[in-house]
Protein backbone atom coordinates (compact mmCIF):
# COMPACT_ATOMS: atom_id res chain seq x y z
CA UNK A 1 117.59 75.00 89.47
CA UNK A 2 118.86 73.71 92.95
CA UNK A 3 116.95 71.01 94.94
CA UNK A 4 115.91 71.80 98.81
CA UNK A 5 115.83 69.07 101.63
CA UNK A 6 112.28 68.94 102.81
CA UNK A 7 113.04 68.17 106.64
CA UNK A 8 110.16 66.93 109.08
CA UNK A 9 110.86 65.89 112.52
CA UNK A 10 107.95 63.60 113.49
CA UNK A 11 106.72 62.24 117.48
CA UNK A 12 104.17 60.06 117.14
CA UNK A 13 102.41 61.31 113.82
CA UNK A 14 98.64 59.89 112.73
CA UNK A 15 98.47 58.73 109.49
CA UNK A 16 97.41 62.00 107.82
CA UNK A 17 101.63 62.07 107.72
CA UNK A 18 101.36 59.94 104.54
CA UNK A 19 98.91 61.75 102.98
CA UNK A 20 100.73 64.63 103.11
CA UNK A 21 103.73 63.40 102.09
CA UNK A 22 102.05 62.00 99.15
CA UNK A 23 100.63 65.57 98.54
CA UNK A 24 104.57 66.69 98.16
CA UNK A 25 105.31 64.21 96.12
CA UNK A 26 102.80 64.41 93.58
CA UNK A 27 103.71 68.76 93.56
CA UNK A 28 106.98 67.40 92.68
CA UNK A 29 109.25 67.48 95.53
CA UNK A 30 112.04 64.45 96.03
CA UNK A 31 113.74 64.84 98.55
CA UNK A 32 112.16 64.46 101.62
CA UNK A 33 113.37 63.64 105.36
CA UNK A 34 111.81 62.34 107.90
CA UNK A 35 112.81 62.28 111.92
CA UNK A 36 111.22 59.82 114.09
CA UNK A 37 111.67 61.35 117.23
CA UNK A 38 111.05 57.88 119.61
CA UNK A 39 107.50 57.58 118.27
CA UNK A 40 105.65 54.90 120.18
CA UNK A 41 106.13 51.34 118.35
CA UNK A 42 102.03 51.86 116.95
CA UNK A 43 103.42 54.78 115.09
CA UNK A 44 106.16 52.29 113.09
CA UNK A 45 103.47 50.95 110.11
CA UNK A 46 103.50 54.61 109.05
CA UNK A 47 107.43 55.06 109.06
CA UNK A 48 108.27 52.03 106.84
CA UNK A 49 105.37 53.34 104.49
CA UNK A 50 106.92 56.92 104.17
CA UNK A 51 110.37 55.35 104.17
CA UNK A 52 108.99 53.14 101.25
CA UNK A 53 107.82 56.21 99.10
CA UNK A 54 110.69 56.75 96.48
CA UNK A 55 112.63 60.44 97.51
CA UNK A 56 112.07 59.46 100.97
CA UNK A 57 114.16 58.78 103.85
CA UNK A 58 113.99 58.20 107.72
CA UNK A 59 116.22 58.78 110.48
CA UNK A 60 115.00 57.47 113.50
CA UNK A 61 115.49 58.55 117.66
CA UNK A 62 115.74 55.47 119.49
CA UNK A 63 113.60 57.75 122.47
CA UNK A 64 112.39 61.12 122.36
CA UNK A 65 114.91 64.10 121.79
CA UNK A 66 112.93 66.84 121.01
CA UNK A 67 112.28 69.05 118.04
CA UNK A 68 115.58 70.98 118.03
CA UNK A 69 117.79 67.86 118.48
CA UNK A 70 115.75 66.33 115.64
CA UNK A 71 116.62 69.59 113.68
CA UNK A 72 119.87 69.09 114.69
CA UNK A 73 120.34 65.49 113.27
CA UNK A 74 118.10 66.36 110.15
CA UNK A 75 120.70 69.55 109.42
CA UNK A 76 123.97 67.04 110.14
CA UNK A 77 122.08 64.46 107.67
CA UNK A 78 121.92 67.14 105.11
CA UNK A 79 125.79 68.75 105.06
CA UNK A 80 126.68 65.16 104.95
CA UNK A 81 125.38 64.35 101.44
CA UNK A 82 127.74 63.54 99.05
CA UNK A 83 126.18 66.10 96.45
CA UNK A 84 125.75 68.90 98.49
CA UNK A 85 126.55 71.75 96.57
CA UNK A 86 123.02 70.17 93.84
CA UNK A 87 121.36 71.76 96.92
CA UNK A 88 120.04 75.49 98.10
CA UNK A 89 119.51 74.23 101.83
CA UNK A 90 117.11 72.92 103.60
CA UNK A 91 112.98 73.78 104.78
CA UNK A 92 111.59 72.51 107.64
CA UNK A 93 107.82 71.33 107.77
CA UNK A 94 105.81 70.21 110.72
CA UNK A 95 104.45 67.25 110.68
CA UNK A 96 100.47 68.20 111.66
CA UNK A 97 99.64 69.35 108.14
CA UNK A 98 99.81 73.22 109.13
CA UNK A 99 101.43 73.48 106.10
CA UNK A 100 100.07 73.38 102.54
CA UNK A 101 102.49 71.83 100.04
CA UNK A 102 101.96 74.91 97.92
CA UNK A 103 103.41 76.60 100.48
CA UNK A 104 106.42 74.40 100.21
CA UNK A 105 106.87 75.28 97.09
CA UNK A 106 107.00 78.87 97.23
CA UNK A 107 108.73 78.84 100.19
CA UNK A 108 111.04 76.76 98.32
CA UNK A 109 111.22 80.23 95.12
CA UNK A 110 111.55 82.52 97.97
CA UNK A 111 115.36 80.71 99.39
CA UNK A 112 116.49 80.19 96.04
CA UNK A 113 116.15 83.97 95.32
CA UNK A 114 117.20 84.65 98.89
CA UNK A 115 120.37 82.61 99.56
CA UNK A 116 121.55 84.40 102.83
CA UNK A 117 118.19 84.97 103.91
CA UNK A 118 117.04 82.74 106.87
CA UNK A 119 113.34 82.68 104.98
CA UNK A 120 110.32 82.32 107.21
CA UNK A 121 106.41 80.97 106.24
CA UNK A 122 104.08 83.94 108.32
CA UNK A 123 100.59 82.87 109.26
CA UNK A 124 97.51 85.42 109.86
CA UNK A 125 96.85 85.40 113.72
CA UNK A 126 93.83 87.38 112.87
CA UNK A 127 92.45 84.58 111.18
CA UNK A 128 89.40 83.38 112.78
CA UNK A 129 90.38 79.72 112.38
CA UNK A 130 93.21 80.79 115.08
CA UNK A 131 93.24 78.96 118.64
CA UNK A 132 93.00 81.57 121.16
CA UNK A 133 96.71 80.35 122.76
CA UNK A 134 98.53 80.62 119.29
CA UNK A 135 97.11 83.88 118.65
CA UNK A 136 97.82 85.59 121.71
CA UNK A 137 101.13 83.94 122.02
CA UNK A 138 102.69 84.87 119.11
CA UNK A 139 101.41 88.22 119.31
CA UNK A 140 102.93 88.36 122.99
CA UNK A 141 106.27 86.77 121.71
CA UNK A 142 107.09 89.01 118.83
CA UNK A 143 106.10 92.13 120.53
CA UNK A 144 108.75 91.24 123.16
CA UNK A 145 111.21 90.21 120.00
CA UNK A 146 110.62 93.14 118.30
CA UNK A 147 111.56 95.51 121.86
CA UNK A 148 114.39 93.34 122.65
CA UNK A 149 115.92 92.61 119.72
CA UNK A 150 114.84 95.55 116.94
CA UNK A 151 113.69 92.82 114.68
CA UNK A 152 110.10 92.75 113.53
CA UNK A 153 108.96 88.97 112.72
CA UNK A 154 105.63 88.76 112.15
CA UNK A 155 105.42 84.60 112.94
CA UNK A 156 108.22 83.58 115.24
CA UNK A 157 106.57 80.21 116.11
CA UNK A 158 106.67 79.10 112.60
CA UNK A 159 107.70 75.83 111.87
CA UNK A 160 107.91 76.32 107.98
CA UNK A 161 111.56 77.54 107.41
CA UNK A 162 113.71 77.98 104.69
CA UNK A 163 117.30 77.39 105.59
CA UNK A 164 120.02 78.16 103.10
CA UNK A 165 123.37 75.92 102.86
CA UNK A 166 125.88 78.27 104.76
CA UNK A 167 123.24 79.51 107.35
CA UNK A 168 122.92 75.92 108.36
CA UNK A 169 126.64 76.03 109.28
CA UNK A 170 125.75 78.75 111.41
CA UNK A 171 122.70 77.29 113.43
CA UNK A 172 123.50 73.56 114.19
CA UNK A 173 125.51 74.04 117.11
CA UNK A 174 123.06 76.77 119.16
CA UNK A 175 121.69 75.80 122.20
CA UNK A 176 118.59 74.32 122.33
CA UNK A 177 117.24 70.50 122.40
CA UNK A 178 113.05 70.72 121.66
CA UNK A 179 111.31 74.19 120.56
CA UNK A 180 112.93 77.05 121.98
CA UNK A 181 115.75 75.96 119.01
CA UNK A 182 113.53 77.44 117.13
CA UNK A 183 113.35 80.88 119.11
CA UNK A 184 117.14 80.55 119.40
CA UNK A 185 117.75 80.40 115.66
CA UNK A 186 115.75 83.90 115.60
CA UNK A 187 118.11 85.43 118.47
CA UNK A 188 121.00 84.42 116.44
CA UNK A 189 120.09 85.82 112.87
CA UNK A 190 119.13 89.04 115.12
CA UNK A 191 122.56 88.73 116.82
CA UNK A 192 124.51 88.03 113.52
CA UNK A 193 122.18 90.50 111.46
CA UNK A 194 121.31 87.49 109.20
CA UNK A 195 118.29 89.13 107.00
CA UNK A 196 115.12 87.67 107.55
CA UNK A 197 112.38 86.77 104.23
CA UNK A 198 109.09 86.65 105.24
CA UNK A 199 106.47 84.69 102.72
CA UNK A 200 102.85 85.13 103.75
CA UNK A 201 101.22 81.30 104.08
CA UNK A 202 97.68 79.43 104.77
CA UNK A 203 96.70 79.47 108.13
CA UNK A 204 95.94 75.86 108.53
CA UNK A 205 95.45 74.47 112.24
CA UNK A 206 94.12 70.68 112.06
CA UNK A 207 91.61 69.83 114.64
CA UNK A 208 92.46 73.34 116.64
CA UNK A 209 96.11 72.22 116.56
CA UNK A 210 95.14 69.11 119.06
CA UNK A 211 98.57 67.65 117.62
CA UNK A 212 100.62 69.79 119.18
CA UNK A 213 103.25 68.39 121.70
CA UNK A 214 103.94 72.05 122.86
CA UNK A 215 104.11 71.95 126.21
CA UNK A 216 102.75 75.24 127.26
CA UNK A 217 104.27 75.46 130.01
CA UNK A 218 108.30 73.90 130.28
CA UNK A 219 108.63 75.19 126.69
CA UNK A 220 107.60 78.48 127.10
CA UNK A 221 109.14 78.94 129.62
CA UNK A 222 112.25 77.83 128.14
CA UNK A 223 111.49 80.18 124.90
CA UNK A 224 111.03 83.28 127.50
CA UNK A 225 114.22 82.12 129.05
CA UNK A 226 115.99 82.72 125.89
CA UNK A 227 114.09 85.93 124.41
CA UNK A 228 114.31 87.56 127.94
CA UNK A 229 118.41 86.13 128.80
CA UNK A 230 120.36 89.38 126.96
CA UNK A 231 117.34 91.84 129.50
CA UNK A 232 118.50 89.45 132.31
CA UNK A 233 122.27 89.27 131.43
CA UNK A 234 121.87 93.34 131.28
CA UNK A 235 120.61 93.59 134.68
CA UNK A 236 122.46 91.62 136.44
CA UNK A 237 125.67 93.63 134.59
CA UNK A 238 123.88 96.82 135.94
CA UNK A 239 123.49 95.49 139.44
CA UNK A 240 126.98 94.57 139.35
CA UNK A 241 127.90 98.06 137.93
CA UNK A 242 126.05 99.73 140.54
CA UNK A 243 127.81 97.54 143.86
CA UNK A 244 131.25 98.28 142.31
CA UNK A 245 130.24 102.07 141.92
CA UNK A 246 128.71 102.07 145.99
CA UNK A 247 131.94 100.05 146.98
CA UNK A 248 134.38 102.03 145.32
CA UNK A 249 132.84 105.70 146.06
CA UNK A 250 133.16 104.39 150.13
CA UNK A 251 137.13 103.44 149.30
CA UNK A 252 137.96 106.78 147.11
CA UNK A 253 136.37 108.45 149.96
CA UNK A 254 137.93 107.23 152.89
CA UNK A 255 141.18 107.46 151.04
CA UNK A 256 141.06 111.11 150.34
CA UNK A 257 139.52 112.04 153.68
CA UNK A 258 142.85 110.80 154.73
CA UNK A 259 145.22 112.33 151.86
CA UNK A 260 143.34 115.58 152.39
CA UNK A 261 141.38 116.10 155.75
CA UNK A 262 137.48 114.83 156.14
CA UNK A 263 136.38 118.80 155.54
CA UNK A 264 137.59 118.64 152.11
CA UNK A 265 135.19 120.05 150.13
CA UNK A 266 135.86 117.93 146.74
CA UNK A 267 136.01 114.86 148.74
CA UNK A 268 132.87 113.85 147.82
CA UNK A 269 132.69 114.94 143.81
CA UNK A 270 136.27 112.97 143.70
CA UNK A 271 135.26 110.03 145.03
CA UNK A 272 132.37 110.37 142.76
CA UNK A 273 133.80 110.70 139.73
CA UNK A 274 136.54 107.76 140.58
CA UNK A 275 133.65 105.26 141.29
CA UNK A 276 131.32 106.23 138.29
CA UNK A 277 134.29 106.42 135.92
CA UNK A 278 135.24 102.75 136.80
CA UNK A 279 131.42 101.15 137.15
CA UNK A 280 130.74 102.81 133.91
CA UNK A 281 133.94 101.43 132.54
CA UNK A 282 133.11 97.85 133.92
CA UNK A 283 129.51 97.94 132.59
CA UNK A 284 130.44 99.28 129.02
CA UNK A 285 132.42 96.11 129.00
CA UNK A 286 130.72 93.38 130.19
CA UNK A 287 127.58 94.71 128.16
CA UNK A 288 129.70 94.62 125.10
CA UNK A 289 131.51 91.22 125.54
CA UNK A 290 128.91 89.32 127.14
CA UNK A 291 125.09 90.98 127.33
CA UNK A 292 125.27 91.81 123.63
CA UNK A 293 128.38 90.39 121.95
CA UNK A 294 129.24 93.34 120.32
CA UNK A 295 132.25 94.03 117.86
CA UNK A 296 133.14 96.93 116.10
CA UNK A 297 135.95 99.96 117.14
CA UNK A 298 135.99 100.14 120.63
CA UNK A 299 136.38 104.06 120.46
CA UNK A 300 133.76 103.99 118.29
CA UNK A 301 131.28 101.47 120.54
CA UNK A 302 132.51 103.49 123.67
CA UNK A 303 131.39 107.23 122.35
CA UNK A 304 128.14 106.01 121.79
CA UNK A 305 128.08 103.92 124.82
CA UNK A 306 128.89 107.71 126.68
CA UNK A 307 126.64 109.73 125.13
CA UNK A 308 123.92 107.95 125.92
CA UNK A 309 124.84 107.86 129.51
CA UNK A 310 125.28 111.80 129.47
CA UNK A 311 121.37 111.67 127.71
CA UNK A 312 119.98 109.12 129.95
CA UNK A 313 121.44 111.36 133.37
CA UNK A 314 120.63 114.55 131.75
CA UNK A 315 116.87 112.91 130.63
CA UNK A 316 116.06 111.36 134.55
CA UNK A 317 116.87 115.16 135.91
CA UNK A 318 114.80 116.59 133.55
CA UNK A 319 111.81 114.65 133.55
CA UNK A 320 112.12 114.68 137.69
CA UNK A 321 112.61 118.15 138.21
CA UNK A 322 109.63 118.58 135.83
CA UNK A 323 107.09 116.32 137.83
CA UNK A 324 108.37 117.32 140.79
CA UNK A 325 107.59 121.18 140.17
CA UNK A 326 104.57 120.57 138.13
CA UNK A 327 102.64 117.93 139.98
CA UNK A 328 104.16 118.41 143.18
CA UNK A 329 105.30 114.40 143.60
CA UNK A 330 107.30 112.92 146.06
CA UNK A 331 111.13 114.11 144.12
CA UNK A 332 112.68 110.46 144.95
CA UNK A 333 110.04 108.27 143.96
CA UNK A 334 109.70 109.99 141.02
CA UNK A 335 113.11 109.27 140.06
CA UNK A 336 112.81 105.59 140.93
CA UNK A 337 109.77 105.39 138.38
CA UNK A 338 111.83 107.53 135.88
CA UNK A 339 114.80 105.98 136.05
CA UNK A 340 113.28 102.70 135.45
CA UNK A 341 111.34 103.60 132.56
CA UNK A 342 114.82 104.75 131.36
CA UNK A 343 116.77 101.83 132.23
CA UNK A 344 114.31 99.40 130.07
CA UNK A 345 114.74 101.87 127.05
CA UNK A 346 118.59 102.03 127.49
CA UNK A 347 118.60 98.22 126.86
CA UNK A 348 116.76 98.88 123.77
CA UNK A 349 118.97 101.82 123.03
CA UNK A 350 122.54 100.22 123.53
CA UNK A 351 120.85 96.31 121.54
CA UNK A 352 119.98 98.47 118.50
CA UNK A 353 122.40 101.76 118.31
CA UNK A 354 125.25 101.47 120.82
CA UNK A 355 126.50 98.05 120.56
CA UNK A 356 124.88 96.86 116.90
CA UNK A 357 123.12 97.96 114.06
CA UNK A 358 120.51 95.85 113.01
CA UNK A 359 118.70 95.06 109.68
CA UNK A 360 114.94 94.36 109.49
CA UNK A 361 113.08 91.56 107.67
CA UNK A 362 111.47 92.10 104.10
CA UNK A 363 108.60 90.59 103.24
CA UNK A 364 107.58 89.03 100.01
């Protein structure tokens, strides 16, 4: 059976690191990594003693990079051993004890059996043991995951992951320098359609998860900066879209008020149909190419991209003429709420159907 790289990047660690190192050991694992992330010079007693304990090794940060860069380093270590192919990949395990070394283990059964699965250890936030901010934080974050990016993760703040050889390849160079790697390792196996193993695991949080070095703020914002970019890059394409459509209905206008008198009566369909024809063109390619990195036969891409316009425009009028008639509402703020509404599911539409197809996680 192939071996597995235990990885765990470490910033300033209590001694309870040993311990459960030790733990690992004596379950049977031997090959363990260690980052020292630029832990403070008090913390160095307990990195000689790990890097004493046979199976063990430690890289060391000569200052503080951050989780992702330690990740990084850890996953550049690994590719680089000289009997790589002895090895299924690599699982990452925080360094706070929130994970049992059972858990290790059968995370460990679940990559082997799973070798292009990116393999994820899922706590129970309805546990009672739960701090109030992990619960309701995850629960927030993979909602929003789920709606932007059609992939259901049950735990996507885990820090228990099973990485398999040639995913590795795939994830060292993403963006990302402390934990919203993490988050952008999820938008790229979404992205890529990398399948996703889920392996239900111990809730364990050691003294309410006081060793932590989450910063609640800068990092989540810098998570939410990544989970929310493809909504933002899709906006901004459909702001751009809808200048270029304004601009260019005022130019086809003028120009065949000109050609053809300004009492022509198709003037203004024309011009219309000039402008929407070339925004819509412009959009359908920026949101392919850039908002959602799309491949795939462009005829192919394009039809669907189409008919869900026509169903979108032929939806807003509907619904509109509908709540205008029946509820007597104001007919133009209606359609400002309504189109809206459909807007935020077109994004949904076009990341899951028009531009990709996705594939969900399993669970184990």
């Amino acid at each position: 059976m192939k071996k597995c790289l235990i990885l765990i990047p470490a910033y300033n660690p209590n001694s309870g690191l040993i311990e459960y190192i030790d733990d690992l050991l004596s379950k049977g694992i031997r090959d363990i990594l260690v980052v020292n992330d630029g832990s403070r010079k008090s913390c160095s007693e307990i990195f000689e003693t790990v890097a004493g304990r046979r199976g063990c090794t430690v890289l060391t940060h000569a200052v503080n990079s951050g989780k992702g860069r330690a990740m990084k380093n850890g996953f550049n270590y690994f590719l680089n051993l000289p009997d790589l192919e002895e090895y299924s990949g690599v699982i990452t395990v925080d360094s706070d004890g929130q994970h049992s070394a059972a858990d290790v283990l059968r995370l460990q059964s679940a990559m082997i059996e799973n070798p292009d699965s990116l393999v994820l250890g899922c706590r129970d936030f309805d546990s009672d043991n739960v701090p109030f901010k992990s619960r309701y934080g995850n629960k927030i974050t993979r909602t929003a995951f789920r709606f932007l990016y059609g992939m259901k993760i049950s735990d996507t703040q885990t820090g228990l992951r099973g990485y398999p050889t040639g995913l590795i390849y795939c994830f060292i160079e993403l963006y990302g320098e402390r934990f919203e790697y993490e988050t952008n390792i999820l938008i790229e196996a979404a992205d890529k359609k990398i399948p996703i193993t889920e392996i239900p695991i111990e809730t364990i949080y050691v003294n309410n998860n006081s060793e932590t070095h989450f910063r609640p703020l800068k990092d989540s914002v810098a998570i939410y900066r990544l989970i929310l970019g493809s909504f933002f890059k899709y906006t901004f394409s459909s702001i751009l879209s809808f200048i270029i459509d304004i601009g260019l209905f005022q130019i086809a206008l003028r120009i065949i008020n000109r050609i053809a008198g300004p009492d022509a009566d198709f003037a203004i369909t024309l011009a219309t149909a000039v402008s929407r024809i070339c925004s819509s063109l412009f959009n359908f390619a920026v949101n392919r190419r850039i908002v959602f990195k799309s491949g795939g036969k462009t005829s192919a891409v394009m039809l669907k991209y189409y008919i869900l316009c026509i169903c979108q425009a032929a939806l807003s009028a509907g619904i509109v003429t509908a709540v205008w008639k029946f509820f007597n509402t104001e007919a133009v703020f209606t359609k400002i709420i309504v189109d809206i509404l459909l807007f935020i599911l077109s994004f949904k539409i076009q990341k899951i159907w028009v531009f990709s197809n996705r594939k969900g996680s399993k669970k184990s």
